[in-house]
Protein backbone atom coordinates (compact mmCIF):
# COMPACT_ATOMS: atom_id res chain seq x y z
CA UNK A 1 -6.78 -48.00 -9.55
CA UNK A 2 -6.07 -45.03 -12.21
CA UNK A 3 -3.06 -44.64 -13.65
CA UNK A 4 -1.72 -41.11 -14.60
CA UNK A 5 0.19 -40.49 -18.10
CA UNK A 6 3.38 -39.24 -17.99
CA UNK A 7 2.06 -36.28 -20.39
CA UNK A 8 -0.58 -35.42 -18.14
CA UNK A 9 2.39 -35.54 -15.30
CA UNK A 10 4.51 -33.46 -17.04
CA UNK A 11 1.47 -30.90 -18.27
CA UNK A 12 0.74 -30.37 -14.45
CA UNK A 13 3.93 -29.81 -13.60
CA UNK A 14 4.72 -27.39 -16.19
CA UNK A 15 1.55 -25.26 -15.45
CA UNK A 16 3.04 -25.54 -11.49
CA UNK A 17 5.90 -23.85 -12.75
CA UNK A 18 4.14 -21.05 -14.91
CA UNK A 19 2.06 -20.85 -11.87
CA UNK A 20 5.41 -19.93 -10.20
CA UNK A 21 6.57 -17.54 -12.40
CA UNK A 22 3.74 -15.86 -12.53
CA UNK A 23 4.17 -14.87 -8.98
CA UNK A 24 8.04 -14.55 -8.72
CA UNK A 25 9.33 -13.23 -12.07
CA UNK A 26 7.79 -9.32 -10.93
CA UNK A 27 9.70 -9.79 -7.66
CA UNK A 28 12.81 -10.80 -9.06
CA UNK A 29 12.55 -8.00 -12.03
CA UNK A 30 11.80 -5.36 -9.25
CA UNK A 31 14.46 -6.77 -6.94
CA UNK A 32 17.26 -6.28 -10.39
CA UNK A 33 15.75 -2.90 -10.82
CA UNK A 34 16.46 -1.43 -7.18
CA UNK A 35 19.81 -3.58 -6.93
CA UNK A 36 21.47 -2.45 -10.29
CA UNK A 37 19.41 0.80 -10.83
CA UNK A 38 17.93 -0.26 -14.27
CA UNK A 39 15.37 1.30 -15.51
CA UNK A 40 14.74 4.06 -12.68
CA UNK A 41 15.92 7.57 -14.16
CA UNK A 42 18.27 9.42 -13.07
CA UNK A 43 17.25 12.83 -14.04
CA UNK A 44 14.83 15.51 -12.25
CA UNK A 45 12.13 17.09 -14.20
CA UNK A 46 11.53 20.37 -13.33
CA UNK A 47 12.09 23.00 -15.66
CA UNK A 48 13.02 25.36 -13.39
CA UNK A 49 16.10 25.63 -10.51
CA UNK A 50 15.16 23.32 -8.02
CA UNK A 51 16.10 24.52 -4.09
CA UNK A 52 18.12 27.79 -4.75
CA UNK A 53 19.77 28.59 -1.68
CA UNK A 54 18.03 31.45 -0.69
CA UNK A 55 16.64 32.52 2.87
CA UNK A 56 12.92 31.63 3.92
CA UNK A 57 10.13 34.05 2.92
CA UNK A 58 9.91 35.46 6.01
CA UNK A 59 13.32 36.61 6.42
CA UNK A 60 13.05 38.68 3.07
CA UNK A 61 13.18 42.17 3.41
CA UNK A 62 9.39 42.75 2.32
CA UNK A 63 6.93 45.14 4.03
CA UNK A 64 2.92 43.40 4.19
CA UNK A 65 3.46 40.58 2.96
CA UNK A 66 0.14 38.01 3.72
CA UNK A 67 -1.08 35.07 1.87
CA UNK A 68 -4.40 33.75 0.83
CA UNK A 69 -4.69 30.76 2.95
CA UNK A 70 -2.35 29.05 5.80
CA UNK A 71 -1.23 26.40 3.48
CA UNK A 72 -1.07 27.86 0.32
CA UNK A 73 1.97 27.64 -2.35
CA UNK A 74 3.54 31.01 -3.22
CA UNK A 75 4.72 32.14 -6.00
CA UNK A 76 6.19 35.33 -6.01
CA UNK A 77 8.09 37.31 -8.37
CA UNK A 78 9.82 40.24 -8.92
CA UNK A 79 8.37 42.70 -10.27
CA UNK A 80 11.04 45.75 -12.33
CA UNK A 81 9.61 49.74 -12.60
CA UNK A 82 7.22 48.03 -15.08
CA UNK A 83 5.92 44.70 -15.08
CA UNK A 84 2.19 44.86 -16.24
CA UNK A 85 3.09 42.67 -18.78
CA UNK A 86 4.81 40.21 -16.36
CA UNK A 87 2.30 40.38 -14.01
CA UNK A 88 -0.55 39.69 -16.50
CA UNK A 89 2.03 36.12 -17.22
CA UNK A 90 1.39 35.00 -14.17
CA UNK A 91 -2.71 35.90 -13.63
CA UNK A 92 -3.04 33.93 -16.62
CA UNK A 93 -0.81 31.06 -15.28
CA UNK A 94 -2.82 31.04 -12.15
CA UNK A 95 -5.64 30.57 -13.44
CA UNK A 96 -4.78 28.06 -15.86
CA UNK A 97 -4.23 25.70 -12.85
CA UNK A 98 -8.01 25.45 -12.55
CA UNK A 99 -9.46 23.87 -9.38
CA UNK A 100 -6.12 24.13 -7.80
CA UNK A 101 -5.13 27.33 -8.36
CA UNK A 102 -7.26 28.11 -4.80
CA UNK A 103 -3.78 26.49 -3.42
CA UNK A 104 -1.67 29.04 -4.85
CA UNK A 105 -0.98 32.44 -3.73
CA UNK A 106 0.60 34.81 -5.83
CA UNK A 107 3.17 37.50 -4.80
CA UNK A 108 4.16 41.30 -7.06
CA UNK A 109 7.67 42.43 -5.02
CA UNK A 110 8.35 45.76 -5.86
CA UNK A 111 6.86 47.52 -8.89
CA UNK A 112 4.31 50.12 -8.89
CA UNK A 113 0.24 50.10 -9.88
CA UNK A 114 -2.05 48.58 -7.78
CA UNK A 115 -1.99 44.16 -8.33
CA UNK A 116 -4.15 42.02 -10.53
CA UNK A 117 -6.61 40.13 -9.05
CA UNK A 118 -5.45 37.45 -6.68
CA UNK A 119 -1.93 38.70 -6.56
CA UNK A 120 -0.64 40.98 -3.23
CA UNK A 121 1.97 43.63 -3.86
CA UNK A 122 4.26 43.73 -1.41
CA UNK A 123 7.70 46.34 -1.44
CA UNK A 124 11.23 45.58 -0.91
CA UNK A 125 12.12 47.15 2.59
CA UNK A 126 15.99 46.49 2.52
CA UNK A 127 18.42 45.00 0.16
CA UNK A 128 18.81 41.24 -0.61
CA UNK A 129 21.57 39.64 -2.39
CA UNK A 130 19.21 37.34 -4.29
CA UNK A 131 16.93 39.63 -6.01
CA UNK A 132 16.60 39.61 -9.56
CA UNK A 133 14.59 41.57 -11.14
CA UNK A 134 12.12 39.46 -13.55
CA UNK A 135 12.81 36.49 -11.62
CA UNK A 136 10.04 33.95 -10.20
CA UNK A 137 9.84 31.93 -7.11
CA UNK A 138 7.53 29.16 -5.94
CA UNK A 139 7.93 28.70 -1.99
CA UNK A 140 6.07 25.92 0.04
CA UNK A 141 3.41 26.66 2.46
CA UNK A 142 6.30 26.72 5.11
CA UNK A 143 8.05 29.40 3.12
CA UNK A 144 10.95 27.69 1.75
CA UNK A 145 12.37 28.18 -1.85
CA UNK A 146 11.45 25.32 -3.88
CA UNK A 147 11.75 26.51 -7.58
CA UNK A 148 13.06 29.53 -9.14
CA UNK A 149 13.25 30.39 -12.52
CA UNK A 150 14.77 33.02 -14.88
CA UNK A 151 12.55 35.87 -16.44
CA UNK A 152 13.16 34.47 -19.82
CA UNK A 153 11.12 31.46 -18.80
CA UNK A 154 8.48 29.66 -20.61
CA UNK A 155 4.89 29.96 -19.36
CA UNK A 156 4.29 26.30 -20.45
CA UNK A 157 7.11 25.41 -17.87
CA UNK A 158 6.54 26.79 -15.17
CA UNK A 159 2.51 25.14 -15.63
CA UNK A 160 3.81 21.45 -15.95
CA UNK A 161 5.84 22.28 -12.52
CA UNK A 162 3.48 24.14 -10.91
CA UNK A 163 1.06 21.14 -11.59
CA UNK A 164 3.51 18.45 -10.93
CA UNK A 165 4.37 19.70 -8.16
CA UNK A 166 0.58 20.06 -6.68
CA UNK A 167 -0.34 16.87 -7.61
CA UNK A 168 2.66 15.17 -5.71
CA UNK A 169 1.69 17.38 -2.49
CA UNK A 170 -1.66 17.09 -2.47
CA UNK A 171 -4.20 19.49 -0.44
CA UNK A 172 -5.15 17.66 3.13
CA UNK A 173 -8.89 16.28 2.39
CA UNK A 174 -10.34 18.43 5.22
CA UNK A 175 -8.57 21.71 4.42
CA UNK A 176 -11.61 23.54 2.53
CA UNK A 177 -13.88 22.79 5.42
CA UNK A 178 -11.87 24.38 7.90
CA UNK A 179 -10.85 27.33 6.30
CA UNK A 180 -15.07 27.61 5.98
């Protein structure tokens, strides 16, 4: 017949316990987290205005517009009299995304010249409340407004969002095959 110590007892017991914790503590941290809201921020990231209330791409007064591919981003901007400079922002931009910038389409409304490379230029056909001249859009493959942003806009800014922004949505595994 053995007989335990009571240090040994209270040795197993205490690593029963820590064996507890172990498991529970994260639960009960994440649990106080949701409950109270501590530690989740508040704040949105994007640099940009995030869902301006204007109307779906399609409903713009535009003549030929056409994207790259079916589920490619857009970004589109506005393009004054003269916006070589502008437009040469944005080629840049585009293809600073690297191997995603295949998933972005860009757009030149209004402005005269023929369009960099990559880019379509497309010209207003009517009025439209919303347009601003030197202003920048970036609409979802279904055409909706997601971001828009100011023509005094940072470069770098418009990057981080563009690229936060494809990362969270990310391209279907099987799209590049069927558009082959």
């Amino acid at each position: 017949m053995s007989v335990e110590s009571p240090v040994s007892s209270v040795s197993s017991r205490f690593k029963l316990l820590a064996l507890f914790a172990v498991f529970l503590l994260p639960m009960a941290v994440a649990w106080g987290m949701v409950e109270w809201r501590l530690g989740i921020p508040e704040g949105r990231t994007a640099h940009g205005q995030l869902t301006p209330e204007v109307p779906a791409l399609a409903e713009w007064p535009l003549a030929g517009m056409d994207k790259q591919g079916a589920d490619d981003w857009v970004l589109a901007f506005d393009c004054p009299a003269a916006c070589d400079e502008q437009a040469d922002r944005w080629w840049r931009l585009h293809r600073a995304l690297g191997r995603e910038a295949h998933r972005i389409s860009r757009l030149r409304l209004g402005g005269g010249g023929e369009a960099l490379p990559g880019a379509a230029a497309v010209a207003w056909t009517g009025a439209a409340p919303w347009r601003s001249p030197g202003r920048l859009w970036v609409f979802d493959p279904e055409g909706r407004a997601v971001l828009a942003y100011a023509p005094d806009v940072e470069t770098a800014q418009v990057l981080e969002d563009l690229e936060l922004l494809l990362e969270r949505n990310p391209e279907p595994p099987m799209a590049r095959l069927q558009a082959e």
